[in-house]
N, C-alpha and C. Protein backbone atom coordinates (compact mmCIF):
# COMPACT_ATOMS: atom_id res chain seq x y z
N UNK A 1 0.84 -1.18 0.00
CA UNK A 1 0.00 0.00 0.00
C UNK A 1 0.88 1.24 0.00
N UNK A 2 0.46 2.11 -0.62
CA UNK A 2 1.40 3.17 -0.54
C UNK A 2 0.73 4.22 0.17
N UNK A 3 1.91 4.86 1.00
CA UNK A 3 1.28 5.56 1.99
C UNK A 3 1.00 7.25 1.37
N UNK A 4 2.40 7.34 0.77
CA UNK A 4 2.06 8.48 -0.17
C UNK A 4 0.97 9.06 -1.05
N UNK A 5 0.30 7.62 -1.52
CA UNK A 5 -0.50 8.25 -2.75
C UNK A 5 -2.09 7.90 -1.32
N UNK A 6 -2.09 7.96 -0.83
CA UNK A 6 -3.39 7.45 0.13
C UNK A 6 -3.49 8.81 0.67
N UNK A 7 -2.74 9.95 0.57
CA UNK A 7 -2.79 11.36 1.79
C UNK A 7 -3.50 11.79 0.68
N UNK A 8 -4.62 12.49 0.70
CA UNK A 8 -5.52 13.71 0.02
C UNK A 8 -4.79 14.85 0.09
N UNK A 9 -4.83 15.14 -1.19
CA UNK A 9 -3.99 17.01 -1.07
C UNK A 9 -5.47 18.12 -1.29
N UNK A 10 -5.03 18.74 0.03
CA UNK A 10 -5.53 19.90 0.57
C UNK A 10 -5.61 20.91 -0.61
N UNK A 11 -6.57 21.36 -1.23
CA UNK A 11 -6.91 22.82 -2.53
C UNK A 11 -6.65 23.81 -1.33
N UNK A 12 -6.03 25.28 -2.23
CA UNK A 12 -5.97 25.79 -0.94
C UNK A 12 -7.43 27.12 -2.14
N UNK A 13 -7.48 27.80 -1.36
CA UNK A 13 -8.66 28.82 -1.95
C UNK A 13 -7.65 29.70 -3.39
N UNK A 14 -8.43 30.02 -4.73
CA UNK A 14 -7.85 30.11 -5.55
C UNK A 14 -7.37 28.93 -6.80
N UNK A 15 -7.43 27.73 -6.05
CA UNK A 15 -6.56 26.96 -6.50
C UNK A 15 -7.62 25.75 -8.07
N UNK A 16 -8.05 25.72 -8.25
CA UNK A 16 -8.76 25.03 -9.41
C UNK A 16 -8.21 24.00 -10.14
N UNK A 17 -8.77 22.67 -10.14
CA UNK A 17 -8.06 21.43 -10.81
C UNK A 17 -9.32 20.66 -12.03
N UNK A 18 -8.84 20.61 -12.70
CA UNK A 18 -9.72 19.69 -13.65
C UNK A 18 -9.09 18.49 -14.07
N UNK A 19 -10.06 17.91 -14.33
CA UNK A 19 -9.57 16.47 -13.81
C UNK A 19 -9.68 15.83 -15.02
N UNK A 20 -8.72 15.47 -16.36
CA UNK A 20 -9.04 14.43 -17.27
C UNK A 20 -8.30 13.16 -17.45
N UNK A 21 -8.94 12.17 -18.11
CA UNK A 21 -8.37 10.55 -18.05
C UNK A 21 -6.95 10.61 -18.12
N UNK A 22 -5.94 11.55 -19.37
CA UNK A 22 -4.45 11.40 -18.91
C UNK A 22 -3.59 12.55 -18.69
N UNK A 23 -4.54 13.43 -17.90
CA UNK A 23 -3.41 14.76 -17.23
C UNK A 23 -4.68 15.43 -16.72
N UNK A 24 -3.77 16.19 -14.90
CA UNK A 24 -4.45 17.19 -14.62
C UNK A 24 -4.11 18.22 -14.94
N UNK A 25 -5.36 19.49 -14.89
CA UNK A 25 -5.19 20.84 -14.99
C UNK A 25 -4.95 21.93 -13.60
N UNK A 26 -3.84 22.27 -13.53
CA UNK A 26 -4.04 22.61 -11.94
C UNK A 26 -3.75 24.27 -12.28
N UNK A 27 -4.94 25.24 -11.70
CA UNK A 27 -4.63 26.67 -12.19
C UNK A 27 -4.54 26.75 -10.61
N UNK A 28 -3.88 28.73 -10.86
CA UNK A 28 -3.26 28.95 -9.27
C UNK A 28 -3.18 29.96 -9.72
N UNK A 29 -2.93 31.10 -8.91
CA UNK A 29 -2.66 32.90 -9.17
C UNK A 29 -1.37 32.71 -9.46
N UNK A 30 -0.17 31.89 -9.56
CA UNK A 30 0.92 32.21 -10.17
C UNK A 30 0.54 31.36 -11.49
N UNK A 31 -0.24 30.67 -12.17
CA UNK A 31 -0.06 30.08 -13.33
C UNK A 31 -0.76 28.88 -13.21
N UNK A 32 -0.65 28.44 -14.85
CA UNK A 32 -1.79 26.78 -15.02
C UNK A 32 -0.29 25.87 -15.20
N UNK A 33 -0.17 24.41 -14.34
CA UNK A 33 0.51 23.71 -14.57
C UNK A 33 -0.37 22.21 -15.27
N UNK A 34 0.42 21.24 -16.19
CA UNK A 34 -0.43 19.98 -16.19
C UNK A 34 0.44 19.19 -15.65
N UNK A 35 -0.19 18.31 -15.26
CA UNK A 35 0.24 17.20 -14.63
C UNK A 35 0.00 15.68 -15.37
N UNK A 36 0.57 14.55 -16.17
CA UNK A 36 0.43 13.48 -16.63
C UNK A 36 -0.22 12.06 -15.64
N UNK A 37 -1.11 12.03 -15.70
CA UNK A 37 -1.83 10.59 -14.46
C UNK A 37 -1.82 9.52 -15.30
N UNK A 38 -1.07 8.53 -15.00
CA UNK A 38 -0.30 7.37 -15.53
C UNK A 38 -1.46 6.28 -15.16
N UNK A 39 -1.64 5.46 -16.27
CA UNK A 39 -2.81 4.11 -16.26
C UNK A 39 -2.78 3.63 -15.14
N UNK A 40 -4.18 3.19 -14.69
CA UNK A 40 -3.88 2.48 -13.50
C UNK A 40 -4.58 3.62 -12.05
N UNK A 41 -4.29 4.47 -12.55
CA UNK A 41 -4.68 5.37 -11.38
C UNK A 41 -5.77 6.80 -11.62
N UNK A 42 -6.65 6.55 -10.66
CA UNK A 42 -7.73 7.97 -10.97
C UNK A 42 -7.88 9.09 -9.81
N UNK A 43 -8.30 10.65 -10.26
CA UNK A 43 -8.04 11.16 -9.36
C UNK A 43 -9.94 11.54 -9.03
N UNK A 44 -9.95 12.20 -7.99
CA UNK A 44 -11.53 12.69 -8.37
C UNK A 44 -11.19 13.20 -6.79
N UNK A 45 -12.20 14.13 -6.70
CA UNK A 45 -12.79 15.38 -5.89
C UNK A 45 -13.19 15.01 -4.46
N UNK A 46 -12.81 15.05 -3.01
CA UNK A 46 -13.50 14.64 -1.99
C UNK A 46 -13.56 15.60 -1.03
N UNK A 47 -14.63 16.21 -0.70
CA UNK A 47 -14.76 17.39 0.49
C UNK A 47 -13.51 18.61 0.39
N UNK A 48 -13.35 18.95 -1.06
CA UNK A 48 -12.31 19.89 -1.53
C UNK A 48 -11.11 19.29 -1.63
N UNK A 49 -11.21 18.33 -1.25
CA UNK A 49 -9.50 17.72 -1.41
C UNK A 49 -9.42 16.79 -2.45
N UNK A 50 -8.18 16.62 -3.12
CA UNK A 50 -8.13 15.78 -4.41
C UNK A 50 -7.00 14.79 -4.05
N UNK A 51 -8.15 13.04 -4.00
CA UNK A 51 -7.20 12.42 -3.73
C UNK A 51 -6.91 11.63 -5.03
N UNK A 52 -6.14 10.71 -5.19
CA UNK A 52 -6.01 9.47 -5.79
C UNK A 52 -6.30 7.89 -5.56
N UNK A 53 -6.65 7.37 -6.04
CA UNK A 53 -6.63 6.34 -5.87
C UNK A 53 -6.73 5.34 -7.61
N UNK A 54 -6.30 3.81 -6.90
CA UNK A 54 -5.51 3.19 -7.97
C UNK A 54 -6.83 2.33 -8.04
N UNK A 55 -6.31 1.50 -9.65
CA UNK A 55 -6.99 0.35 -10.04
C UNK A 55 -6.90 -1.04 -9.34
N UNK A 56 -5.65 -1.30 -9.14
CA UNK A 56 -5.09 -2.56 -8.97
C UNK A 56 -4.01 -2.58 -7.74
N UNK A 57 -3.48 -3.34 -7.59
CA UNK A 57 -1.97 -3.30 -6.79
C UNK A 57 -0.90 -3.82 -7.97
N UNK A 58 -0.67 -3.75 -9.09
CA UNK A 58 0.44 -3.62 -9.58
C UNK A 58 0.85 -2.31 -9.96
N UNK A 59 -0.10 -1.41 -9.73
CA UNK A 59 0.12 -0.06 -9.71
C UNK A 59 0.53 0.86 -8.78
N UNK A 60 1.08 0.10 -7.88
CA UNK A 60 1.34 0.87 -6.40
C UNK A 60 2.11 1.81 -6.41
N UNK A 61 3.28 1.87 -7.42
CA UNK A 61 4.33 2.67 -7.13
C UNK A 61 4.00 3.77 -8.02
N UNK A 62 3.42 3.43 -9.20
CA UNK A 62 2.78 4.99 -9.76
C UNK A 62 2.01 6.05 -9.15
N UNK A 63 0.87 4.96 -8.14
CA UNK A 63 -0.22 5.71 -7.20
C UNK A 63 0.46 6.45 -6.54
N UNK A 64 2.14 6.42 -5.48
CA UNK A 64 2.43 7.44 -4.88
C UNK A 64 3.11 8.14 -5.84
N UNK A 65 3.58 7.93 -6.98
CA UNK A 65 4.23 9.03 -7.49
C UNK A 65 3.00 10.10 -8.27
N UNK A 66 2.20 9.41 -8.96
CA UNK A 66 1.02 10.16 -9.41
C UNK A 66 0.33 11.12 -8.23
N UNK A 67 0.17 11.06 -7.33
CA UNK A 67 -0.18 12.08 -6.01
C UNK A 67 1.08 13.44 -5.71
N UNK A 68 1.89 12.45 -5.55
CA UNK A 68 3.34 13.47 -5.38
C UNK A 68 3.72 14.92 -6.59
N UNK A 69 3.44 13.97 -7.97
CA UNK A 69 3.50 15.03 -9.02
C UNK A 69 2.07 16.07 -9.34
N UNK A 70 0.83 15.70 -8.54
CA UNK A 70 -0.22 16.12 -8.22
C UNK A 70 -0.07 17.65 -7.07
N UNK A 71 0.53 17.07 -5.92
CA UNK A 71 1.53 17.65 -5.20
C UNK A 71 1.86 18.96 -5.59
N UNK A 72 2.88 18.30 -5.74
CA UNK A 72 3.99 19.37 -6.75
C UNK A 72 3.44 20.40 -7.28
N UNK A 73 2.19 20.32 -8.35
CA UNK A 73 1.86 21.12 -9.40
C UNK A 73 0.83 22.49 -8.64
N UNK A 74 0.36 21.40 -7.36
CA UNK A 74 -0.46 22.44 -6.18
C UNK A 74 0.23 23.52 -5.64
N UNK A 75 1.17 22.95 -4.86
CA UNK A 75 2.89 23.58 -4.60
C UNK A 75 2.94 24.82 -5.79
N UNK A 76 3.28 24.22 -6.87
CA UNK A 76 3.54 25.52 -7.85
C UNK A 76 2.93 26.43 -8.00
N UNK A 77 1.60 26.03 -8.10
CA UNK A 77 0.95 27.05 -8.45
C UNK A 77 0.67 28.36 -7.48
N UNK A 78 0.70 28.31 -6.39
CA UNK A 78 0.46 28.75 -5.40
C UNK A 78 1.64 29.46 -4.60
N UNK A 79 2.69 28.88 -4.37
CA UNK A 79 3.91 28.89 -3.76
C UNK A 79 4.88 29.11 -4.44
N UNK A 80 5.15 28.40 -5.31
CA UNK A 80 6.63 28.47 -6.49
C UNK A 80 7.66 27.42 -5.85
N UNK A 81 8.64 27.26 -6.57
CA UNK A 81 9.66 27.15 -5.91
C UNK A 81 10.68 27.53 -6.20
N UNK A 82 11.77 27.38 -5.54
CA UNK A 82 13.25 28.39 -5.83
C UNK A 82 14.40 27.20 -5.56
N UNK A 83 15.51 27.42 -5.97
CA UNK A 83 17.00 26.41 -6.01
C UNK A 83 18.15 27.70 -5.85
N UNK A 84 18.64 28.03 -4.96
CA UNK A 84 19.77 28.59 -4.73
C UNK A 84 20.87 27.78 -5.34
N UNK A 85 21.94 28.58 -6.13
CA UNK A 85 23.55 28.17 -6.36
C UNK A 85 24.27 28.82 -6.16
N UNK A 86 25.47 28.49 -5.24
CA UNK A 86 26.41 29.55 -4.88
C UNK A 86 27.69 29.62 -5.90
N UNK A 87 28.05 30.84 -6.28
CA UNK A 87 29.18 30.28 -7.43
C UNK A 87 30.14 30.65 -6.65
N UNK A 88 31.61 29.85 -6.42
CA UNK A 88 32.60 29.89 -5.49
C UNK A 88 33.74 30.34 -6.48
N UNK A 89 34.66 31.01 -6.40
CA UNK A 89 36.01 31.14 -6.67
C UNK A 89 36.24 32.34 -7.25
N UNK A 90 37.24 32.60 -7.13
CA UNK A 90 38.24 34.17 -7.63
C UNK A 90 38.19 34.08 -8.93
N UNK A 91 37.33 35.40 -9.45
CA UNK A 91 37.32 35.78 -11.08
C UNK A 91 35.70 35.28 -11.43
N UNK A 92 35.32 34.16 -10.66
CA UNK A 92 33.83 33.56 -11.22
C UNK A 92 32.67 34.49 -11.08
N UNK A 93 31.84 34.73 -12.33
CA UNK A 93 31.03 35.73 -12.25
C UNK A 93 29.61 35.44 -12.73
N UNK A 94 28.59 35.95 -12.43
CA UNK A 94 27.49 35.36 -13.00
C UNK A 94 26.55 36.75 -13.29
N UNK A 95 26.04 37.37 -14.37
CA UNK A 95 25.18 38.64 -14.74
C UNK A 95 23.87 37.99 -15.20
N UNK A 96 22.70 38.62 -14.74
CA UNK A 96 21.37 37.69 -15.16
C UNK A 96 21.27 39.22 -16.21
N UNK A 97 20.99 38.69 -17.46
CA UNK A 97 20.46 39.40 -18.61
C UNK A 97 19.65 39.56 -19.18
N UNK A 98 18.12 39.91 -18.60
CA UNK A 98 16.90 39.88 -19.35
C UNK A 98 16.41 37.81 -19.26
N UNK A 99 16.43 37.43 -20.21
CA UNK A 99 16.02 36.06 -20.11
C UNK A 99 17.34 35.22 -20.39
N UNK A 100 18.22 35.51 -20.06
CA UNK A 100 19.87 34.64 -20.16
C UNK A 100 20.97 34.82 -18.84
N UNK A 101 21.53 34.03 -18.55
CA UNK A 101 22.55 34.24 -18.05
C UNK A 101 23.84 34.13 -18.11
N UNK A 102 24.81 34.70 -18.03
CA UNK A 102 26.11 35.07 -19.00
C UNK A 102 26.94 35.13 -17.38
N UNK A 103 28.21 33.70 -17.62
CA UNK A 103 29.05 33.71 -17.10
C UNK A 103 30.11 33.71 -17.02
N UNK A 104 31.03 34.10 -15.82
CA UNK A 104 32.55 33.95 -16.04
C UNK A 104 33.36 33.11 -15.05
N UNK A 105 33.53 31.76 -15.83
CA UNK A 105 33.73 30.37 -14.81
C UNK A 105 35.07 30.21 -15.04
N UNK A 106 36.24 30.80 -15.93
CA UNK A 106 37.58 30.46 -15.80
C UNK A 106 37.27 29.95 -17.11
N UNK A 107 36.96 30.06 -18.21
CA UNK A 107 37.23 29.63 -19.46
C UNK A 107 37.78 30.61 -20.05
N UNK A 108 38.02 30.39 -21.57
CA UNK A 108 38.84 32.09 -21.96
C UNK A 108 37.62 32.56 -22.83
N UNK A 109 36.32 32.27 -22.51
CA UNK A 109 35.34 32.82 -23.39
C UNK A 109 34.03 32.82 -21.82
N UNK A 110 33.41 33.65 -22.41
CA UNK A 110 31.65 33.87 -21.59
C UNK A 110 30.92 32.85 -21.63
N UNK A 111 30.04 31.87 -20.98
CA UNK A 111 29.34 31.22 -20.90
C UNK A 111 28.01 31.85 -20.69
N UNK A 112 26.69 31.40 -21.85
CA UNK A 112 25.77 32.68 -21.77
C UNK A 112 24.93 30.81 -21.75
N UNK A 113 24.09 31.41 -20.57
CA UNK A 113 22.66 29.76 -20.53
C UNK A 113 21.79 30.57 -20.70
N UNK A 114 20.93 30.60 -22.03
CA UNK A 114 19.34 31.19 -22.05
C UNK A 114 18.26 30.19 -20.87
N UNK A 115 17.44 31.03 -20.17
CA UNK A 115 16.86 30.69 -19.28
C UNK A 115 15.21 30.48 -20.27
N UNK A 116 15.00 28.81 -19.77
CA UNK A 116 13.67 28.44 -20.39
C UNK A 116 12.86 29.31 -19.80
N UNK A 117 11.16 28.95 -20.39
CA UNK A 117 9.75 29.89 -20.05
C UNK A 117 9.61 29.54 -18.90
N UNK A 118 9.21 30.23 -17.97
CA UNK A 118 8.83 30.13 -16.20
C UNK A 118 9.83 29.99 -15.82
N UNK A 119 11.27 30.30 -15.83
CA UNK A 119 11.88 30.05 -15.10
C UNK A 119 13.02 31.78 -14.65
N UNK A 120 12.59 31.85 -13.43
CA UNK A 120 13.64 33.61 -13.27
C UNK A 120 15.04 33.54 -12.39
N UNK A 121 15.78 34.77 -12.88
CA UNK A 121 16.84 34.21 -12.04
C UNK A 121 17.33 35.21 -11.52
N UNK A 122 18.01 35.12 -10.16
CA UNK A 122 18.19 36.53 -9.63
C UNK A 122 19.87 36.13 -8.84
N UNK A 123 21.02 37.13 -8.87
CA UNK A 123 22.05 37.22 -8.81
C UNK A 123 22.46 38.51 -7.82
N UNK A 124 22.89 37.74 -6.81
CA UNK A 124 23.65 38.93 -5.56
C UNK A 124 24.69 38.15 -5.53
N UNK A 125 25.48 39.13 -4.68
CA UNK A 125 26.97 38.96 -4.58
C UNK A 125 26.90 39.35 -2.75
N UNK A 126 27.73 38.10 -2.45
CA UNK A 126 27.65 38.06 -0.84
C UNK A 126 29.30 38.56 -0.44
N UNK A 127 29.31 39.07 0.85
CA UNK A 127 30.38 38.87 1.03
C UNK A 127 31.50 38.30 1.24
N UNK A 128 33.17 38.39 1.00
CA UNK A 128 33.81 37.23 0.86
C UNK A 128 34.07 36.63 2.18
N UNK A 129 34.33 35.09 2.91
CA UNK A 129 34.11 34.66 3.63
C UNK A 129 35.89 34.52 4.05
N UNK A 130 35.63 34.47 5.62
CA UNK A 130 37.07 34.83 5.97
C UNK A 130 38.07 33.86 5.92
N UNK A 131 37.20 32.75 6.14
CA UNK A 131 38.51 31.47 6.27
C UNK A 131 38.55 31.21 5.08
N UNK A 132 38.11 31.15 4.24
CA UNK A 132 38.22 31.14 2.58
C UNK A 132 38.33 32.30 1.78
N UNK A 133 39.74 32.68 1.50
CA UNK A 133 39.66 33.75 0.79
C UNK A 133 39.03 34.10 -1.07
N UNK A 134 37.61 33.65 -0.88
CA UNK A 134 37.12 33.89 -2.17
C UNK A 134 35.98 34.27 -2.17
N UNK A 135 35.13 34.85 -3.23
CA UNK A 135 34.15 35.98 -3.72
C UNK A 135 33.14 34.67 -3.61
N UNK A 136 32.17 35.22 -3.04
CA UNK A 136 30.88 34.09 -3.61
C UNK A 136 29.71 35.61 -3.78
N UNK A 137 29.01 34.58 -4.77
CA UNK A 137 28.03 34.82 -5.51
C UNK A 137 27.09 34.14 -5.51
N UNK A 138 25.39 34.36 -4.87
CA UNK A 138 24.41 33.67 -4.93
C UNK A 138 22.74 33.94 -5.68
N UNK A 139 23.28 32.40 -6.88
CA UNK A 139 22.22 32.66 -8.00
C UNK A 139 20.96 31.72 -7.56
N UNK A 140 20.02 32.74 -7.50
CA UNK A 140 18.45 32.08 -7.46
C UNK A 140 17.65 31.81 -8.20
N UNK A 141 17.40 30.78 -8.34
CA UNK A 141 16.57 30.34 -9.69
C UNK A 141 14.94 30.06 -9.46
N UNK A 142 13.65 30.51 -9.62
CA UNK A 142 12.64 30.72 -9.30
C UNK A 142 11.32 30.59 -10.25
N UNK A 143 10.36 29.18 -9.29
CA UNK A 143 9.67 28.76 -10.63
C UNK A 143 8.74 28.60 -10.47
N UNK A 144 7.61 28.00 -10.93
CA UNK A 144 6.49 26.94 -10.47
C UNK A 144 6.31 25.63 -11.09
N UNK A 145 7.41 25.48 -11.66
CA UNK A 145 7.63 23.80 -12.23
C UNK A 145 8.64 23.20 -11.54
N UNK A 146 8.54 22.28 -10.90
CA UNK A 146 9.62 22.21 -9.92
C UNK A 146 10.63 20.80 -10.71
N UNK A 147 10.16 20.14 -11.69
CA UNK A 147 11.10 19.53 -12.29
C UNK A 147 11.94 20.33 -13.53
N UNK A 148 11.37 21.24 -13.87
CA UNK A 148 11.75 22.17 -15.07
C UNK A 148 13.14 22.70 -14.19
N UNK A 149 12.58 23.30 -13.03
CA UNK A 149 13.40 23.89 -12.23
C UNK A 149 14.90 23.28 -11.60
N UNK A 150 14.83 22.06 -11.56
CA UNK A 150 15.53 21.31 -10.79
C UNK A 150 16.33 20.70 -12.14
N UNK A 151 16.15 20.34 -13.63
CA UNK A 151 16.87 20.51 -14.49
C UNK A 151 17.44 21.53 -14.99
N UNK A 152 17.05 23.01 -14.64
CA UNK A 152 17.87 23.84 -14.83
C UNK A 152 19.09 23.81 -14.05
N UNK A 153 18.95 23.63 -12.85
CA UNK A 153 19.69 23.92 -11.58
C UNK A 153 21.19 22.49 -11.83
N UNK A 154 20.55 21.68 -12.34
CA UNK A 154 21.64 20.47 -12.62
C UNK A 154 22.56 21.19 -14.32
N UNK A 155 21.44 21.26 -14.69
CA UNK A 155 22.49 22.34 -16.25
C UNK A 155 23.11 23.51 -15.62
N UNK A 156 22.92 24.15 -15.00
CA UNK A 156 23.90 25.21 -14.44
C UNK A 156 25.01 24.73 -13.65
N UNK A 157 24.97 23.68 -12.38
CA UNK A 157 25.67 22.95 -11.95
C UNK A 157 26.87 22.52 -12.58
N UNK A 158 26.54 21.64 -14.15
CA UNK A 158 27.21 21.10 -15.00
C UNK A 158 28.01 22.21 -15.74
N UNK A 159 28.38 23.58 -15.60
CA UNK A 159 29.15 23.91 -16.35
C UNK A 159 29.97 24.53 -15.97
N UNK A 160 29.99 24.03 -14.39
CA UNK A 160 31.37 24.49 -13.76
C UNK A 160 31.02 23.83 -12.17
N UNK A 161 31.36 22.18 -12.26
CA UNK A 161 31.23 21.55 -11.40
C UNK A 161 32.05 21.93 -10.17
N UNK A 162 32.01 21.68 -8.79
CA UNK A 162 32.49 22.01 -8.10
C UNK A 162 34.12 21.24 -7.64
N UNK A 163 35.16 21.91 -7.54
CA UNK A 163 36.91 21.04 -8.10
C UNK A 163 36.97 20.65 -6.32
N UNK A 164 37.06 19.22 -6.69
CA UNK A 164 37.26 18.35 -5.06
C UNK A 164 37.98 19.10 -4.25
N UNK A 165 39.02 19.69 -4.51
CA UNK A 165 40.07 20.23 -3.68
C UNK A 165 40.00 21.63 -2.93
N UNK A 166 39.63 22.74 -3.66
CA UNK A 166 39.34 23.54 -3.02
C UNK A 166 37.77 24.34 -3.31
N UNK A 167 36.94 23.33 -4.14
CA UNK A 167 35.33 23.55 -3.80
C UNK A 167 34.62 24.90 -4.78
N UNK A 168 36.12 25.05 -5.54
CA UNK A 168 35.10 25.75 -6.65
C UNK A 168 34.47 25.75 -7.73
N UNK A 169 33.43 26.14 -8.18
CA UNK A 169 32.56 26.08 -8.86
C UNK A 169 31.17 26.17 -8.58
N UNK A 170 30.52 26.06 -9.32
CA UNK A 170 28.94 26.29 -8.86
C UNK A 170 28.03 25.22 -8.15
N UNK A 171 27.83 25.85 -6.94
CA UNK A 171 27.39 24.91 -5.99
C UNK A 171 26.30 24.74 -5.50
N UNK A 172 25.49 23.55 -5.10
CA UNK A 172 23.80 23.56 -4.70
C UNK A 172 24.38 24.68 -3.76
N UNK A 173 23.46 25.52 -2.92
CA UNK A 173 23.55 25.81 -1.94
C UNK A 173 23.39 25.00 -0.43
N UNK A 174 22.28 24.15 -0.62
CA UNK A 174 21.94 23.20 0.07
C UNK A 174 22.77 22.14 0.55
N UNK A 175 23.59 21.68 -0.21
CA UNK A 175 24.28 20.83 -0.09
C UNK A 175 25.43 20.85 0.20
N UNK A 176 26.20 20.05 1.04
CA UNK A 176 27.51 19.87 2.02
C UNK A 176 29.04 19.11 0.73
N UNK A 177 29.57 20.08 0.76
CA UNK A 177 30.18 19.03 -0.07
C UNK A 177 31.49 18.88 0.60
N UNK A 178 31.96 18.04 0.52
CA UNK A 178 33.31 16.87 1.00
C UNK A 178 34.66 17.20 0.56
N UNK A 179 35.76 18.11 0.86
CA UNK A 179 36.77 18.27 0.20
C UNK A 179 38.01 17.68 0.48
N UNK A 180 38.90 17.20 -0.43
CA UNK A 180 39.66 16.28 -0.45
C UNK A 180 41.03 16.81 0.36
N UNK A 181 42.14 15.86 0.73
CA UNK A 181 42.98 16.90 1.56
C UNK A 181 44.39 16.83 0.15
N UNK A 182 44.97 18.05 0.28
CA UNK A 182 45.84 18.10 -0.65
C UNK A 182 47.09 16.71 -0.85
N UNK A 183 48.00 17.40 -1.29
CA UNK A 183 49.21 16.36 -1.60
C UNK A 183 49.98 16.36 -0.01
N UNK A 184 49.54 17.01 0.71
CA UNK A 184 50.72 16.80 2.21
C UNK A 184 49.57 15.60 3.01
N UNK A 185 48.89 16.04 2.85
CA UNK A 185 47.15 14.85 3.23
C UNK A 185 47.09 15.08 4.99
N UNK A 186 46.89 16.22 5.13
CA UNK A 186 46.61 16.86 6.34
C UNK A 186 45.58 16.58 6.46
């Protein structure tokens, strides 16, 4: 049984879903998202809340993911979501340009990523941190598709991965990363 797809998601006021055989319609004051509902599983209307439920039990594992991406699209519409990246190192630069972003990661040329539809990006510059003498920069990326979002955030990631040793490059914010000890192996 899956416990996931068995929780009813809460409409919040504003929020409007229509319901067809292979995708929902989920509108929200930030935007209309769809959502794909995979065979096997139906959604329908209960005391304002929209649950799921399945055909069978060989469908178990779709039923919680079909709720979750149900989820999600509620989430968006309403809330958004955002992915912080911190860009680490001396010289690394990041300018948000209208719908692109144009960087300077240590190549001998600009790196310019056009930013897909719904997706915004916003760029401050923090101060430099003391035990690490280097510039950080923190890029926010801001959406209501939260997988759209979360493939951007891995394509930005990817074009200036973070160097084991002293941790620069563009970094989740979220995330802890592990640095290696040099050649004396202190």
């Amino acid at each position: 049984m899956s416990r996931v797809g068995k929780k009813p998601i809460t409409l919040p006021t504003g929020v409007t879903v229509t319901i067809n055989d292979k995708e929902l319609e989920v509108k929200g004051p930030k935007g209309v998202l769809k959502t794909p509902v995979p065979e096997g599983v139906n959604f329908k209307m209960e005391d304002g809340a929209l649950v799921a439920e399945r055909d069978n039990e060989d469908t178990t594992a779709l039923h919680g993911l079909a709720r979750a991406l149900a989820n999600n699209a509620v989430v968006g519409v309403t809330e958004g979501f955002k992915k912080d990246l911190d860009l680490v190192g001396v010289g690394y630069k990041a300018d948000v340009q209208g719908k692109k972003i144009v960087f300077a990661l240590g190549y001998s040329h600009p790196v310019e990523y056009p930013l897909p539809e719904g997706i915004d990006a916003k760029a401050e510059r923090l101060a430099a941190k003391a035990s690490v003498n280097q510039y950080q920069l923190t890029l926010t990326l801001s959406g209501i598709d939260k997988q759209k979002l979360g493939q951007v955030a891995a394509e930005l990631n990817r074009l200036r991965k973070p160097d084991a040793y002293k941790g620069k490059g563009l970094r989740y914010a979220d995330r802890t990363y592990k640095l290696k000890p040099g050649k004396t192996g202190k």
